[in-house]
C-alpha atoms as a PDB file:
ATOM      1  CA  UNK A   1     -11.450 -40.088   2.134  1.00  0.00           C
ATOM      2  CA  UNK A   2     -11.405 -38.317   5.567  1.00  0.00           C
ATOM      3  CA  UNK A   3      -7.379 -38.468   5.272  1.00  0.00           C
ATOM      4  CA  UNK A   4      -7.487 -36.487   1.793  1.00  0.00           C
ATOM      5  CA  UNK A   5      -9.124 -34.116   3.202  1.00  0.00           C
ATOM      6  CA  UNK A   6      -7.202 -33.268   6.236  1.00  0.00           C
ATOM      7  CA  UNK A   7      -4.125 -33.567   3.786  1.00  0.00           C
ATOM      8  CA  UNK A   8      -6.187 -30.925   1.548  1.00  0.00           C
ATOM      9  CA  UNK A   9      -6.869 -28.380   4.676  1.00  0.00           C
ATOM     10  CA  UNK A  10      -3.250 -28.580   6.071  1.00  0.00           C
ATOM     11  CA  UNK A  11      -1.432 -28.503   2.522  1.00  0.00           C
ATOM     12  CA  UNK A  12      -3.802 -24.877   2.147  1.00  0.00           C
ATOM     13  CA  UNK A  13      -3.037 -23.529   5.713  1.00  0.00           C
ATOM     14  CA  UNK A  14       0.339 -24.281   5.029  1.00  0.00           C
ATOM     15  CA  UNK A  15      -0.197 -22.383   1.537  1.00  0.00           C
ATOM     16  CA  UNK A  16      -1.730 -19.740   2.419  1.00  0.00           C
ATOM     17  CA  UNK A  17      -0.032 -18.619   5.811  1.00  0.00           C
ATOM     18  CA  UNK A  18      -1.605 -16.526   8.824  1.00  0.00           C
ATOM     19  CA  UNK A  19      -4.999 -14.895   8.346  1.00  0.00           C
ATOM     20  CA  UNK A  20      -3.812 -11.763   9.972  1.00  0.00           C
ATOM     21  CA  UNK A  21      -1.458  -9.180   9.057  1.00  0.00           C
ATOM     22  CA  UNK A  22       1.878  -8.606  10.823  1.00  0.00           C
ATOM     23  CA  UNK A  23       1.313  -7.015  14.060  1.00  0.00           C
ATOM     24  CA  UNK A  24       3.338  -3.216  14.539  1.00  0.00           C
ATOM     25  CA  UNK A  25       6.473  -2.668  15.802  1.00  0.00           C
ATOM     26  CA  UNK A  26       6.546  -1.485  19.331  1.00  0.00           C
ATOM     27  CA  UNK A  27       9.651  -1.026  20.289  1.00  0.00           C
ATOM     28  CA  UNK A  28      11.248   2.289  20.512  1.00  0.00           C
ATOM     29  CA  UNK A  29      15.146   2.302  19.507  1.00  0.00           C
ATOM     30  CA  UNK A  30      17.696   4.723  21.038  1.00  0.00           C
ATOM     31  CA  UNK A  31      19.728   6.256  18.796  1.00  0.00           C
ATOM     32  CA  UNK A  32      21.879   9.031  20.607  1.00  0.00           C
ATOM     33  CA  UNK A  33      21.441  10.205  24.057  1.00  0.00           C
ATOM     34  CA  UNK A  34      20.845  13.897  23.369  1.00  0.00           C
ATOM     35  CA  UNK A  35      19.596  15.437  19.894  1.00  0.00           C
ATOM     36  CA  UNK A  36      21.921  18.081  19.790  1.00  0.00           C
ATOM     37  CA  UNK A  37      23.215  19.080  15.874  1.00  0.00           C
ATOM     38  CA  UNK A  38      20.302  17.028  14.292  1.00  0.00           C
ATOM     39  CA  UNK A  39      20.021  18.698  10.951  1.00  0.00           C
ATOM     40  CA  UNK A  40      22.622  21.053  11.223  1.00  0.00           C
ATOM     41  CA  UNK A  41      24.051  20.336   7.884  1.00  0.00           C
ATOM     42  CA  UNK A  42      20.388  21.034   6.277  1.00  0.00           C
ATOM     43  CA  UNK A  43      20.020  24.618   5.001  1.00  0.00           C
ATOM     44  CA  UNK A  44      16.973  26.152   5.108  1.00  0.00           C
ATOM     45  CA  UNK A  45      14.762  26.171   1.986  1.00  0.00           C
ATOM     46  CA  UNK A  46      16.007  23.092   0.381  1.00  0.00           C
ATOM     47  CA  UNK A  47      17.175  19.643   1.131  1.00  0.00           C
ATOM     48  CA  UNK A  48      20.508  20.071  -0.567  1.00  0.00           C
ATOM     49  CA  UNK A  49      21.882  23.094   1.200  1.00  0.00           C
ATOM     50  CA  UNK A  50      20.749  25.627  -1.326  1.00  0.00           C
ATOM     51  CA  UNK A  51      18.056  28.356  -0.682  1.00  0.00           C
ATOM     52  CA  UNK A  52      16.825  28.406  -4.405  1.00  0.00           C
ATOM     53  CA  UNK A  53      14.397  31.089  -3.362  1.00  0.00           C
ATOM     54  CA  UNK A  54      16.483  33.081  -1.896  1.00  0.00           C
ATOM     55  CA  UNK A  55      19.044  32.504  -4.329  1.00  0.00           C
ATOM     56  CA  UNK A  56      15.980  33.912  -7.251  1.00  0.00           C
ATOM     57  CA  UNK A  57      15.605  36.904  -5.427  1.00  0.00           C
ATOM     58  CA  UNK A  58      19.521  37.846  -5.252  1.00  0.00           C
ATOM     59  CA  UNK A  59      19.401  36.785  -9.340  1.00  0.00           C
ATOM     60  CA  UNK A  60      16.646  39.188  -9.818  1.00  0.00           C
ATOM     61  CA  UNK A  61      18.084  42.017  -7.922  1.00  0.00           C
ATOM     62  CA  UNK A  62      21.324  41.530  -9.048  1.00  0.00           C
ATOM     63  CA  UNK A  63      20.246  41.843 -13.229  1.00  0.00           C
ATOM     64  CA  UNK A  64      18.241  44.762 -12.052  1.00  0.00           C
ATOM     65  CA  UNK A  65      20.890  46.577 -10.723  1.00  0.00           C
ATOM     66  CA  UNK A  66      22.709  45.933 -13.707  1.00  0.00           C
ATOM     67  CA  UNK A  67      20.492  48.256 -15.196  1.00  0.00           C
ATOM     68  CA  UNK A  68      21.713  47.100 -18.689  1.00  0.00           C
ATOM     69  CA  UNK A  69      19.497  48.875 -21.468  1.00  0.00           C
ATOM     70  CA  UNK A  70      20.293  48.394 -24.616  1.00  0.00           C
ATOM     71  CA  UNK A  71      19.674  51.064 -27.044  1.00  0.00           C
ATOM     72  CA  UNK A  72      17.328  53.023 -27.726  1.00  0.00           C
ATOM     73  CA  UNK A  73      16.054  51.927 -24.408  1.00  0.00           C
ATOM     74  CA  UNK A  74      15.503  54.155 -20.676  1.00  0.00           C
ATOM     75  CA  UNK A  75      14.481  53.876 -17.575  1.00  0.00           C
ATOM     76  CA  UNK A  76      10.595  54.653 -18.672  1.00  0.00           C
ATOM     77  CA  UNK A  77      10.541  51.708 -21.437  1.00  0.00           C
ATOM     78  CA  UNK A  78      12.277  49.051 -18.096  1.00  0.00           C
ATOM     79  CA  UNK A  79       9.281  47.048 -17.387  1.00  0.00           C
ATOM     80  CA  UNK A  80      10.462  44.441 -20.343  1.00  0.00           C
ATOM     81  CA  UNK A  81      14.101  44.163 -18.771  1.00  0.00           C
ATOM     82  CA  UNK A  82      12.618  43.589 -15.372  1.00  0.00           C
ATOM     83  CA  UNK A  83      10.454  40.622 -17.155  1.00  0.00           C
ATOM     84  CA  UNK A  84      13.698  39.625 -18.948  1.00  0.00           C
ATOM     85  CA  UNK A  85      14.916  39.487 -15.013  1.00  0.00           C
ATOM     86  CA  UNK A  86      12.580  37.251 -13.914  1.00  0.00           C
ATOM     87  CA  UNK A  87      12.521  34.888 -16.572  1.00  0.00           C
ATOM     88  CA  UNK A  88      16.284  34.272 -16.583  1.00  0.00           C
ATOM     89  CA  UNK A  89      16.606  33.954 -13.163  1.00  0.00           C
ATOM     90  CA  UNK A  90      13.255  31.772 -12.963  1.00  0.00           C
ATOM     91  CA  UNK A  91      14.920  28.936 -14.947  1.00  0.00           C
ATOM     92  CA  UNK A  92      17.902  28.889 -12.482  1.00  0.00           C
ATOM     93  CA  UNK A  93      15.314  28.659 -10.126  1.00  0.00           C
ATOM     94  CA  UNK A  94      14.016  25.375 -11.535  1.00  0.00           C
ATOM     95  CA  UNK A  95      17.440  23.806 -12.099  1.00  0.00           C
ATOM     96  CA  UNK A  96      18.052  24.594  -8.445  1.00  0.00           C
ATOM     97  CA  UNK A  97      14.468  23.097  -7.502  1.00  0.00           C
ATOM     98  CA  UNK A  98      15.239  19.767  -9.998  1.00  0.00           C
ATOM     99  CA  UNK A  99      18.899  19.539  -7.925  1.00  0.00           C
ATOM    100  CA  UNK A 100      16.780  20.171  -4.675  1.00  0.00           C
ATOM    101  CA  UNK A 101      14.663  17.140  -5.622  1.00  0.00           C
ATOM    102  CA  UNK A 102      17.229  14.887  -6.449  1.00  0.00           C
ATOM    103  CA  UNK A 103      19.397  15.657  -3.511  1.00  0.00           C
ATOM    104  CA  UNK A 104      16.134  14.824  -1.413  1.00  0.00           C
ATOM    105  CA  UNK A 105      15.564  11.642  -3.615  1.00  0.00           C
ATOM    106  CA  UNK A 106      19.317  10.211  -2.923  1.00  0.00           C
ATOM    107  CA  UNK A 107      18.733  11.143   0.749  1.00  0.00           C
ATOM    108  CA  UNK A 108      15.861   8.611   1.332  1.00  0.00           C
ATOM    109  CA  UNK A 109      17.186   6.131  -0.421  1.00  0.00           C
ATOM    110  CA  UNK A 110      20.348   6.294   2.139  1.00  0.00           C
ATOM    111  CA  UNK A 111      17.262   5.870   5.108  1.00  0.00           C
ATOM    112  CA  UNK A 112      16.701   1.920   4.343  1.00  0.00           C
ATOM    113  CA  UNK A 113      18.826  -0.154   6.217  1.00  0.00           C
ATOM    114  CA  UNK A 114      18.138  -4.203   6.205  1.00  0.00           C
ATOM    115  CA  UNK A 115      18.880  -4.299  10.334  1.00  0.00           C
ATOM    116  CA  UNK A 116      18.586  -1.821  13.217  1.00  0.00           C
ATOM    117  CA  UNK A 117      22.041  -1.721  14.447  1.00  0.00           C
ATOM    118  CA  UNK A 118      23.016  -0.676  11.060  1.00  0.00           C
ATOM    119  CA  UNK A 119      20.541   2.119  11.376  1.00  0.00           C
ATOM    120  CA  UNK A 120      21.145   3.037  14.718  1.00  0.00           C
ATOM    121  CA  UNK A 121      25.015   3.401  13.461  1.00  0.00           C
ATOM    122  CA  UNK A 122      24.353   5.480  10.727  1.00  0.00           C
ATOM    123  CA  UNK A 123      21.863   8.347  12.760  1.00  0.00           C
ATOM    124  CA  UNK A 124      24.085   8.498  15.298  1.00  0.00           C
ATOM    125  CA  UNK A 125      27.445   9.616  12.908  1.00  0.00           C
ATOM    126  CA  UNK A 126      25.168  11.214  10.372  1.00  0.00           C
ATOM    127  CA  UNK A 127      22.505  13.104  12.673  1.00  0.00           C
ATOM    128  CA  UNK A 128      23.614  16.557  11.290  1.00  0.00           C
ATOM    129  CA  UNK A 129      22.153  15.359   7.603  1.00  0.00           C
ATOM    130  CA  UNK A 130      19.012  14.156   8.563  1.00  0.00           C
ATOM    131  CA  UNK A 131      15.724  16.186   9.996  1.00  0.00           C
ATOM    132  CA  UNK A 132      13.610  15.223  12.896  1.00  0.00           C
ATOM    133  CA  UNK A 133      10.470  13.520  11.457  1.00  0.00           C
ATOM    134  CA  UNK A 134      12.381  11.759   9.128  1.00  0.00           C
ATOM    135  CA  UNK A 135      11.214   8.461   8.041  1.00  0.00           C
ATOM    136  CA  UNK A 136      13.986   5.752   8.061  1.00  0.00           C
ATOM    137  CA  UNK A 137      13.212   2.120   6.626  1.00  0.00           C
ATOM    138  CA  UNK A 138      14.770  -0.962   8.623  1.00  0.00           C
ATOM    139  CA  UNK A 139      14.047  -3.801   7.111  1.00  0.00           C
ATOM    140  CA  UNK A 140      10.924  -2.966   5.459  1.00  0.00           C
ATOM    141  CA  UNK A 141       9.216  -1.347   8.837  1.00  0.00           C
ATOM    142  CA  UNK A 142       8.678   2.330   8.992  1.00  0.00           C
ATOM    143  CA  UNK A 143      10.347   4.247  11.923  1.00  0.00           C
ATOM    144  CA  UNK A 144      10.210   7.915  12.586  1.00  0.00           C
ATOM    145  CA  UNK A 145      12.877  10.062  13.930  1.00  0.00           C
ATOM    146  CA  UNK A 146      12.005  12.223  16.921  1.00  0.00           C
ATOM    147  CA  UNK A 147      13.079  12.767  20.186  1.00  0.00           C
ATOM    148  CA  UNK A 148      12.427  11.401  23.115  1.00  0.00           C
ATOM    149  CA  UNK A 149      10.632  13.044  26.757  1.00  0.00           C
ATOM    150  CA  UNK A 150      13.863  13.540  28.030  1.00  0.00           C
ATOM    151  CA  UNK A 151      15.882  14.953  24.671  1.00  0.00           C
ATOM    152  CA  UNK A 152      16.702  11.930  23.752  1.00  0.00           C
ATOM    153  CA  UNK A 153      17.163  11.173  19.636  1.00  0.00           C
ATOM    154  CA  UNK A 154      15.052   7.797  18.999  1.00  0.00           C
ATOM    155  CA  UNK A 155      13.530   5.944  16.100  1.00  0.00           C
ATOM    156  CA  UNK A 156      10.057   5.225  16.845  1.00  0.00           C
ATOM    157  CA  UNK A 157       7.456   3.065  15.055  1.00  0.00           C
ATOM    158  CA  UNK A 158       5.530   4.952  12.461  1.00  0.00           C
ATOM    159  CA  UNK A 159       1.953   4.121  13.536  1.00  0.00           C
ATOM    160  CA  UNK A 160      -0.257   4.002  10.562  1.00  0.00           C
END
């Protein structure tokens, strides 16, 4: 009897594993030894190098200066055309924002790498497409890019 249960309790340790969770990474990895051009090749105002609000307000001013009444309508009666402005160019904004997203949806999945070196490799010939603060995935821990005391471009553990 005493040797089915000792077969019982090891069977379920075996089963069942360790108790505790996995303990965090705490290793920092060096990636390049400066930080220079990280995120060059990101424009300002949207993941995918297009400023779709900047690009709304050129729309907008660019219909307005049109200035292209149709008849019988002036100057005095413009307050529709100006609407009729905003709502064009407003759904060229939101195609630009739905690109924007799914540029910025492709880019993280490119961020999860199965081993370090293959991570490391990547940064360090892409750095101009990726933003400090960026989180990259190596096999399935969370790392952070950042830099370092001395400028240096690392991946550290993303501390939760």
């Amino acid at each position: 009897m005493m040797n089915l249960i000792v077969l019982i309790t090891a069977i379920a340790m075996v089963s069942v594993g360790c108790a505790h969770g996995q303990r965090p990474v705490s290793q920092v990895y060096v990636v390049s030894e400066d930080a220079d051009g990280v995120g060059a090749a990101l424009a300002s105002g949207g993941a995918g190098g297009h400023d779709c609000q900047k690009q709304h307000e050129e729309c907008v001013e660019l219909c307005w200066k049109k200035k292209n009444w149709p008849y019988p309508h002036n100057k005095q009666q413009s307050g529709w055309y100006y609407e009729r402005c905003e709502h064009d160019c407003t759904e060229e904004f939101k195609k630009c924002e739905e690109e924007q997203e799914e540029v910025t949806r492709e880019k993280e999945k490119r961020l999860k790498f199965s081993r370090m070196d293959e991570a490391i490799d990547w940064l360090g010939k892409h750095k101009a497409e990726v933003a400090l603060g960026a989180v990259v995935i190596v096999a399935g821990v969370a790392f952070v890019l950042t830099t370092g005391g001395s400028g240096m471009l690392i991946l550290a553990p993303l501390a939760l």
